[in-house]
N, C-alpha and C. Protein backbone atom coordinates (compact mmCIF):
# COMPACT_ATOMS: atom_id res chain seq x y z
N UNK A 1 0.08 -3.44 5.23
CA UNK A 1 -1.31 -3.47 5.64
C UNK A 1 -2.14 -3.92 4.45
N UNK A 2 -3.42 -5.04 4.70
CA UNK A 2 -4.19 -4.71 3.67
C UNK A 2 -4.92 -4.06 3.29
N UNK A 3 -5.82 -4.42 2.27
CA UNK A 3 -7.40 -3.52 1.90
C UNK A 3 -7.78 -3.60 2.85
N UNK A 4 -8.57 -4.19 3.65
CA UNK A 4 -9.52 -4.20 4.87
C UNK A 4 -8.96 -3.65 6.03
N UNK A 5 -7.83 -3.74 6.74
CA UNK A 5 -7.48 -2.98 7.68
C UNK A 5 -6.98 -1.10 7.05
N UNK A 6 -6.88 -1.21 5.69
CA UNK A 6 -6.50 0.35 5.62
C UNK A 6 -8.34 1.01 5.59
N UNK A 7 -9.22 0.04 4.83
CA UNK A 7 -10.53 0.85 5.22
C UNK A 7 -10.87 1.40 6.63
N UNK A 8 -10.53 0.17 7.36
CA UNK A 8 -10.70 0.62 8.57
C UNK A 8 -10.17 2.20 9.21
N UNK A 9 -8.86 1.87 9.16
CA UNK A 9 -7.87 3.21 9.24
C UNK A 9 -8.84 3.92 9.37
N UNK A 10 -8.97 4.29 8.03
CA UNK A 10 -9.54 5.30 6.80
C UNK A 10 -10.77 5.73 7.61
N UNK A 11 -11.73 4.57 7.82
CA UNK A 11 -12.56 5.49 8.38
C UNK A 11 -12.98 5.80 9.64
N UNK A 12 -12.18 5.09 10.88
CA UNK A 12 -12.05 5.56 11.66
C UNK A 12 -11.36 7.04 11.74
N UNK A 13 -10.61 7.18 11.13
CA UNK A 13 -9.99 8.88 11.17
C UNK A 13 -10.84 9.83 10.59
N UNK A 14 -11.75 9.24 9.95
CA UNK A 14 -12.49 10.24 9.39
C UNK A 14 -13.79 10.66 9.92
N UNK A 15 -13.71 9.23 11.16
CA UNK A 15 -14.91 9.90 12.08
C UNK A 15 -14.49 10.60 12.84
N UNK A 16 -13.35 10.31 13.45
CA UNK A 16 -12.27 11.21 14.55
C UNK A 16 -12.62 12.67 14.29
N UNK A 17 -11.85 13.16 12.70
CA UNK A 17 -12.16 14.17 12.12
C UNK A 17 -13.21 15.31 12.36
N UNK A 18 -14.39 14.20 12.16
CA UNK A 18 -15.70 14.69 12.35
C UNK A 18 -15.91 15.16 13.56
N UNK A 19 -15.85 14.53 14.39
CA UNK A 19 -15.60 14.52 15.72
C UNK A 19 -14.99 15.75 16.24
N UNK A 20 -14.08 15.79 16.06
CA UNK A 20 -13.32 17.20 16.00
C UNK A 20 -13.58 18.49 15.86
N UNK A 21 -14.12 18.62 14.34
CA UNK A 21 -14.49 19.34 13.10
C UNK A 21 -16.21 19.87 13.71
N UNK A 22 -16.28 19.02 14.34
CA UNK A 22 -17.96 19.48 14.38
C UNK A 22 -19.37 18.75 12.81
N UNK A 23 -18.37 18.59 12.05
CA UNK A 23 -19.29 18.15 10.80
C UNK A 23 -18.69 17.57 10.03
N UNK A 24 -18.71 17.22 8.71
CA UNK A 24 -18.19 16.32 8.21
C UNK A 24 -17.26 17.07 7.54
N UNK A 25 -16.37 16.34 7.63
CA UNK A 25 -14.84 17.27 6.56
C UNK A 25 -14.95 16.35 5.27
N UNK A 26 -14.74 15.25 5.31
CA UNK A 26 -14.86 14.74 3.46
C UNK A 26 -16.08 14.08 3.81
N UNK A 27 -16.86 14.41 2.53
CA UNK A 27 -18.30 13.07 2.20
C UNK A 27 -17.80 12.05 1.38
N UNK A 28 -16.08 11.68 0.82
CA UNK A 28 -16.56 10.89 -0.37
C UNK A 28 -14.66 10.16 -0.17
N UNK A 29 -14.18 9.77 -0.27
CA UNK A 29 -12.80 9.06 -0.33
C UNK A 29 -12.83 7.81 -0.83
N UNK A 30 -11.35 7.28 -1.23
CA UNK A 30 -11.53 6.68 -2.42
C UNK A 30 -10.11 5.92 -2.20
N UNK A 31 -9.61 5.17 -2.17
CA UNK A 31 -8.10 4.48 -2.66
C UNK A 31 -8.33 3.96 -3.97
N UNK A 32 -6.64 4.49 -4.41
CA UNK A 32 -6.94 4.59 -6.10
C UNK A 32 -5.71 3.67 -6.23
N UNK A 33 -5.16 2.92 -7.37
CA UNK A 33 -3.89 2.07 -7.39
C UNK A 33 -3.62 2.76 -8.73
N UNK A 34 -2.34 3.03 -9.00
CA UNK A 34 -1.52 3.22 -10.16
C UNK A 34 -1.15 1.45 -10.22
N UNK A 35 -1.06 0.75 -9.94
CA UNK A 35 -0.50 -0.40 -10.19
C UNK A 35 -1.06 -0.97 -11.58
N UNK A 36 -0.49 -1.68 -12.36
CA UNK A 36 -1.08 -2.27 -13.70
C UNK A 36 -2.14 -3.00 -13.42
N UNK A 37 -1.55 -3.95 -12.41
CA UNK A 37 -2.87 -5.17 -11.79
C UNK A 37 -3.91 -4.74 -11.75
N UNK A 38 -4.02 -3.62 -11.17
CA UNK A 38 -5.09 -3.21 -10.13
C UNK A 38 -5.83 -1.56 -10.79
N UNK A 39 -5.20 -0.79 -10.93
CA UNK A 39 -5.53 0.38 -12.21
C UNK A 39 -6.88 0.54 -11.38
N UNK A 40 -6.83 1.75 -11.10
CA UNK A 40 -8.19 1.92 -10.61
C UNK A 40 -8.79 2.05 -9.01
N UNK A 41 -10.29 1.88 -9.27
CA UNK A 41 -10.64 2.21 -7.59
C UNK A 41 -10.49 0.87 -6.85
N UNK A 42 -9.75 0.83 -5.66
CA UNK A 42 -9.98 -0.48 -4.93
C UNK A 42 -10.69 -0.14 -3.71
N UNK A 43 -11.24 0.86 -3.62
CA UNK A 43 -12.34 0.95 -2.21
C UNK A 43 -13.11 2.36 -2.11
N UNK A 44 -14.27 2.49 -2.34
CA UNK A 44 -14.73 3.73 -2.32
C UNK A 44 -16.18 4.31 -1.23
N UNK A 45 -15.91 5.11 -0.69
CA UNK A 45 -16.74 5.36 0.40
C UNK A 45 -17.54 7.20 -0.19
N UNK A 46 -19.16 6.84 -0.41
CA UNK A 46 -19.59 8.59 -0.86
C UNK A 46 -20.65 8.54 -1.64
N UNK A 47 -20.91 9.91 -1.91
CA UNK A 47 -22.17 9.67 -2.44
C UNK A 47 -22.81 9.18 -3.94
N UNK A 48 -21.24 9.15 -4.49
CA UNK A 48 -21.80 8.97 -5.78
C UNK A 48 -20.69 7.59 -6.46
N UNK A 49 -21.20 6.21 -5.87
CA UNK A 49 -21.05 4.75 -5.96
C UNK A 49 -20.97 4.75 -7.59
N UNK A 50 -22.59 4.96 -8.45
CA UNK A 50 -22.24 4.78 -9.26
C UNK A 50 -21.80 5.31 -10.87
N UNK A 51 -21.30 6.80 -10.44
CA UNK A 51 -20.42 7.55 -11.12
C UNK A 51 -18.70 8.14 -10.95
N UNK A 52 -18.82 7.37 -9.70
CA UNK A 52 -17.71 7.87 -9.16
C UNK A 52 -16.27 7.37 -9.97
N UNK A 53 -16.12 6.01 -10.21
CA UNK A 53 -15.33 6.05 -11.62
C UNK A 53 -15.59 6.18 -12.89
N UNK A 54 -16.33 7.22 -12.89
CA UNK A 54 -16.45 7.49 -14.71
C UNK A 54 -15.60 8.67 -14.31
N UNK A 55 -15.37 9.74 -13.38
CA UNK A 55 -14.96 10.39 -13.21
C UNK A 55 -13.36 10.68 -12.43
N UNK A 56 -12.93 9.88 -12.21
CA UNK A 56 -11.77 9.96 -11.61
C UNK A 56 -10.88 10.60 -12.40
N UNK A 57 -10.38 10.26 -13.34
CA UNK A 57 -9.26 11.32 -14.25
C UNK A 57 -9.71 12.73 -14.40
N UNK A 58 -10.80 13.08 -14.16
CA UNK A 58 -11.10 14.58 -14.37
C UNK A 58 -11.21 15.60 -13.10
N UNK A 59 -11.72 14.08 -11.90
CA UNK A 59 -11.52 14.64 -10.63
C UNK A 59 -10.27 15.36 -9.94
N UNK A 60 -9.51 13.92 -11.13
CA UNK A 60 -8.25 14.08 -9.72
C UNK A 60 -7.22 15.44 -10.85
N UNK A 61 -7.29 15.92 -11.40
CA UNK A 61 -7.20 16.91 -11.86
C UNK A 61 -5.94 17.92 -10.86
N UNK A 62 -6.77 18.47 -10.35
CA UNK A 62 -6.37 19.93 -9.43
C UNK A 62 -4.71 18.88 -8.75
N UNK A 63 -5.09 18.12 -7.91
CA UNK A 63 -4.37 17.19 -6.96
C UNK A 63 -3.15 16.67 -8.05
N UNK A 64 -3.59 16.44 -9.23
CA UNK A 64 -2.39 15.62 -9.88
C UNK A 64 -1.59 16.77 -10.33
N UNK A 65 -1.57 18.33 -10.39
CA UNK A 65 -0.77 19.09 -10.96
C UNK A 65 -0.09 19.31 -8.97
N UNK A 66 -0.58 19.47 -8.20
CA UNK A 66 -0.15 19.67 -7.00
C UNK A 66 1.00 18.18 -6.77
N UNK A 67 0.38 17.27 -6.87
CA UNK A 67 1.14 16.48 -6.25
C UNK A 67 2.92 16.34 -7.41
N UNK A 68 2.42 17.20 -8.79
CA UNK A 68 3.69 16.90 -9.70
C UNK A 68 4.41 18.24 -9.12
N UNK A 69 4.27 18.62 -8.55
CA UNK A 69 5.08 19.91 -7.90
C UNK A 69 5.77 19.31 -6.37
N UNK A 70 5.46 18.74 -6.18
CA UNK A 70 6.12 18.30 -5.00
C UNK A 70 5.93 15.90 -4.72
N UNK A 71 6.68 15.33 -4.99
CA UNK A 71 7.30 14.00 -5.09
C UNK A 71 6.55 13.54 -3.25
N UNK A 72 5.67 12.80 -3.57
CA UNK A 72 5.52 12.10 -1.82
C UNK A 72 5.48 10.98 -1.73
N UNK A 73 6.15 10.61 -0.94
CA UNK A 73 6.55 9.45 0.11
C UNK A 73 5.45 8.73 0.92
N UNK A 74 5.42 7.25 1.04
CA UNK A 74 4.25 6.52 1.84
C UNK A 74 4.22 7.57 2.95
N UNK A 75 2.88 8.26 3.40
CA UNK A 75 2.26 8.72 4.42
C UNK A 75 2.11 10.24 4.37
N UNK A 76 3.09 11.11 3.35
CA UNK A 76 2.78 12.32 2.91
C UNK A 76 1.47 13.07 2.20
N UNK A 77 0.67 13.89 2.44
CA UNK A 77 -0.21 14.59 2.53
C UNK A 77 -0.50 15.96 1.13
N UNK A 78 -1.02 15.60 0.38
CA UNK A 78 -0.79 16.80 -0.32
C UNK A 78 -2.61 17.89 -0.66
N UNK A 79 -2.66 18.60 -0.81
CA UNK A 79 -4.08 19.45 -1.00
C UNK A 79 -4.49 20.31 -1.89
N UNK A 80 -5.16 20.00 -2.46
CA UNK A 80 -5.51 21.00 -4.03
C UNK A 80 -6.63 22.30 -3.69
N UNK A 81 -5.74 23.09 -2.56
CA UNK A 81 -6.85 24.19 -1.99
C UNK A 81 -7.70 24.71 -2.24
N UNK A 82 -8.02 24.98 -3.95
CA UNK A 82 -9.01 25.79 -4.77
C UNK A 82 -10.02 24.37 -5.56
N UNK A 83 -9.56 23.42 -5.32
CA UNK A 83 -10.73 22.35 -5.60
C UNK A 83 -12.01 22.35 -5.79
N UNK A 84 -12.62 21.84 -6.79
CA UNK A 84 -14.40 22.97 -6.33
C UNK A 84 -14.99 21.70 -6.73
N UNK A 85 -16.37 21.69 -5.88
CA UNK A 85 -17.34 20.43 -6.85
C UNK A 85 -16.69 18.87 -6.52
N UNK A 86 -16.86 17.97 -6.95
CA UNK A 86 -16.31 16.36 -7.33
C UNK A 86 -14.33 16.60 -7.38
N UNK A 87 -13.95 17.58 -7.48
CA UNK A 87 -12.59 17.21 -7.57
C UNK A 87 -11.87 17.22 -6.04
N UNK A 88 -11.12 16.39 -6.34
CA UNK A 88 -10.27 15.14 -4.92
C UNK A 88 -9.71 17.24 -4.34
N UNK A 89 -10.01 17.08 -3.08
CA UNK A 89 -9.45 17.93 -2.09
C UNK A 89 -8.24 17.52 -1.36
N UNK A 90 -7.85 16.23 -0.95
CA UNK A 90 -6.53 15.69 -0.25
C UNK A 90 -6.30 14.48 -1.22
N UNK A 91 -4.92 14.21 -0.79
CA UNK A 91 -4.26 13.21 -1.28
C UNK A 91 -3.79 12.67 -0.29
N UNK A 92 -3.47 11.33 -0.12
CA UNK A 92 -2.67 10.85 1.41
C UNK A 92 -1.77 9.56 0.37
N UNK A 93 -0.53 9.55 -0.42
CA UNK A 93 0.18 7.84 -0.10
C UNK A 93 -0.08 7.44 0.71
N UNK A 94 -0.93 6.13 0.22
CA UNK A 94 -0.42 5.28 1.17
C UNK A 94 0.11 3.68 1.10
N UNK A 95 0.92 3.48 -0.05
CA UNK A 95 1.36 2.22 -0.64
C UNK A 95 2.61 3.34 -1.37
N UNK A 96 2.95 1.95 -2.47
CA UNK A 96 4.15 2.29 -3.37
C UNK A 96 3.56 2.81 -4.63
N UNK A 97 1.91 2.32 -4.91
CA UNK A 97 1.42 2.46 -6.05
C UNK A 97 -0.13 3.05 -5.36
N UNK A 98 -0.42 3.44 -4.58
CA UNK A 98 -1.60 3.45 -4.05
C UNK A 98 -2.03 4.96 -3.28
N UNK A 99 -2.93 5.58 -3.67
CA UNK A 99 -3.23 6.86 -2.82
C UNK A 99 -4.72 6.68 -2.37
N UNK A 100 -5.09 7.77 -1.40
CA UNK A 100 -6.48 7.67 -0.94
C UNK A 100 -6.11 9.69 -1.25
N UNK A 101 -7.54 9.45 -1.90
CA UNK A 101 -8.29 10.59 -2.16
C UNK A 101 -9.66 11.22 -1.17
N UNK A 102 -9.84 12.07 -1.10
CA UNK A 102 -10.91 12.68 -0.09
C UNK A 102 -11.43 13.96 -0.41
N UNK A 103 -11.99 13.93 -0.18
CA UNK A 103 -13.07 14.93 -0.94
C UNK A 103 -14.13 15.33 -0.61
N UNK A 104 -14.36 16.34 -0.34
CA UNK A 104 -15.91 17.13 0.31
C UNK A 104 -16.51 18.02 -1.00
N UNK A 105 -17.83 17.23 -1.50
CA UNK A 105 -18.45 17.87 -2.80
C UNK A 105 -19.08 18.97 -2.65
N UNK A 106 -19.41 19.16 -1.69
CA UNK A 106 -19.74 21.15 -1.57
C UNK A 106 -18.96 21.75 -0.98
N UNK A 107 -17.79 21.96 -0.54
CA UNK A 107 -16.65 22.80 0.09
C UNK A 107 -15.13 22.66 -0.84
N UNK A 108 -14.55 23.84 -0.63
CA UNK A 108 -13.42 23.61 -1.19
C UNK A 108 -12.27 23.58 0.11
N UNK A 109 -10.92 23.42 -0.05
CA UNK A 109 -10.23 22.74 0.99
C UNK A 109 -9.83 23.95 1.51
N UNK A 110 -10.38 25.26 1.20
CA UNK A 110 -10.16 26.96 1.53
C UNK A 110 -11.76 26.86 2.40
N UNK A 111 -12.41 26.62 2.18
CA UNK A 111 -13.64 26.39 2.88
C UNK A 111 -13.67 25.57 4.38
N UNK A 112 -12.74 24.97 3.74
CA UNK A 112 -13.00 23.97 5.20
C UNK A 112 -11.94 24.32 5.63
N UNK A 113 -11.13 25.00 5.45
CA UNK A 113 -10.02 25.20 6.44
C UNK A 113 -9.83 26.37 7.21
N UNK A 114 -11.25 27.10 6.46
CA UNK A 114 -11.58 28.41 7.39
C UNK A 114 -12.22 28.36 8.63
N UNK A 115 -12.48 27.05 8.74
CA UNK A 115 -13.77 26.61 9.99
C UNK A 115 -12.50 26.67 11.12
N UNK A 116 -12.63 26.82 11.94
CA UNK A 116 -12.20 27.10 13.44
C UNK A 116 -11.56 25.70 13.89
N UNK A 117 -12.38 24.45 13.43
CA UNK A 117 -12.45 23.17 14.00
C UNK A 117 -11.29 22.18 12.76
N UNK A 118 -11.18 23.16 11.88
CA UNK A 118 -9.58 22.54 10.81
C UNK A 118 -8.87 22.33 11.91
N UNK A 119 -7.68 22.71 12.53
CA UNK A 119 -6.46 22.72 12.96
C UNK A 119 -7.19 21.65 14.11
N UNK A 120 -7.88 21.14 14.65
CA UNK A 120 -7.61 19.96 15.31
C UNK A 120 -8.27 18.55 14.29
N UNK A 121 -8.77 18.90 13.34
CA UNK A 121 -9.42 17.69 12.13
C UNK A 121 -7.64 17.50 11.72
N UNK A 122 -7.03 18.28 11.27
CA UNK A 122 -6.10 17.84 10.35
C UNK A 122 -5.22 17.07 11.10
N UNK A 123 -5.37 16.46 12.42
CA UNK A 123 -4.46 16.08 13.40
C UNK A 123 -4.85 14.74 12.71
N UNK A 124 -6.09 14.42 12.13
CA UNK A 124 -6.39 12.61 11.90
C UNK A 124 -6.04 12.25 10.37
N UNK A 125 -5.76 13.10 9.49
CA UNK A 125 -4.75 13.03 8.21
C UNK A 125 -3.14 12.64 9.11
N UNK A 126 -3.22 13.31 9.58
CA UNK A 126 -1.23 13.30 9.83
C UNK A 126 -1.39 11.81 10.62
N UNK A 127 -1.91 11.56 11.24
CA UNK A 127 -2.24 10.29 11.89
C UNK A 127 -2.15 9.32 11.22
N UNK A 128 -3.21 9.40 10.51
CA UNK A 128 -3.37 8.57 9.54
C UNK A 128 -2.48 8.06 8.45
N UNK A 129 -1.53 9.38 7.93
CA UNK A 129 -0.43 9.13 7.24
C UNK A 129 0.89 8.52 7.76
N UNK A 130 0.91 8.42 9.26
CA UNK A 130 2.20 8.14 9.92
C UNK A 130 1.45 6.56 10.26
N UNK A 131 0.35 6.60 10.26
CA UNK A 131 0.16 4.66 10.18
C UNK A 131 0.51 3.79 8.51
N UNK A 132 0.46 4.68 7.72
CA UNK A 132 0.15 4.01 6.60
C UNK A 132 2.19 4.43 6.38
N UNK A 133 2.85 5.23 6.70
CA UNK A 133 4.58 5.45 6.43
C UNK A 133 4.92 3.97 7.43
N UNK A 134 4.13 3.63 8.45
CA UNK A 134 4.91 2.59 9.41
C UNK A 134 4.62 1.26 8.45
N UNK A 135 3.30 1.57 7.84
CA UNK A 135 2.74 0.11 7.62
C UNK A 135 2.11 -0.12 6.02
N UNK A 136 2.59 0.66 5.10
CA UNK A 136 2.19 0.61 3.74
C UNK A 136 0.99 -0.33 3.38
N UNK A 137 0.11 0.40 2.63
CA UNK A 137 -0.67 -0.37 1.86
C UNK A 137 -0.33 -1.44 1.01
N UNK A 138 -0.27 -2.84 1.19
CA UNK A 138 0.16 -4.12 -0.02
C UNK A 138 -0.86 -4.51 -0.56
N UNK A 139 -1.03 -3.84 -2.44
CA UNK A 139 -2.20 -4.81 -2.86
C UNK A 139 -1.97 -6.15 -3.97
N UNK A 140 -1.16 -6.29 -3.19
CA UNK A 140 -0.75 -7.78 -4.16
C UNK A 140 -1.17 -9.30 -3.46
């Protein structure tokens, strides 16, 4: 898949979500590339355009000790539950070198998962991750 059809994805599920959820579950997501080429943000959706990469290594924080505890695979899901503030709340692979980050800046992922309307929101992550395991992100 490319950039432009994974935005899409992306934010169609995240209106789904909403939809669901009753309100907004992330304000802010992000696809990030480990790739050399590319290093960095390749698409960012939220409120804060132009700070949002000064901060990424400090964000992704919580998520990068979670995700070194457990190895994921294009379309696997990981969550940094105690997240507070600007730091990434989900993780989704979705390439070989590529993740999307998500993030709700006033809730933590214990916050939002206390709401009643979680267990049918989280149906458009798993969704979402089983399009991106069929159809990987290519940013080359």
């Amino acid at each position: 898949m490319d950039l432009a059809a994974a935005r899409t994805h992306i934010q169609a599920a995240l209106e789904r979500m909403r939809a669901v959820y009753g309100a907004v579950v992330f304000d802010e997501w992000a696809v990030l590339s480990l790739a050399a080429k590319h290093g960095g943000v390749l698409a960012y959706a939220g409120p804060r355009v132009e700070s949002f990469g000064l901060r990424v290594t400090a964000d992704a924080g919580p998520l990068r000790a979670a995700a070194a505890a457990e190895p994921a695979e294009v379309g696997d899901l990981i969550f940094a539950l105690e997240a507070t503030g600007t730091r990434y709340d989900a993780l989704l692979r979705v390439g070989a070198a590529s993740y999307l980050v998500c993030n709700h800046t006033q809730k933590t992922m214990l916050e939002i998962r206390a709401e009643a309307g979680w267990l049918k929101a989280q149906a458009g992550l798993v969704e979402l991750g089983e399009k991106f395991r069929v159809d990987p992100l290519v940013t080359e």
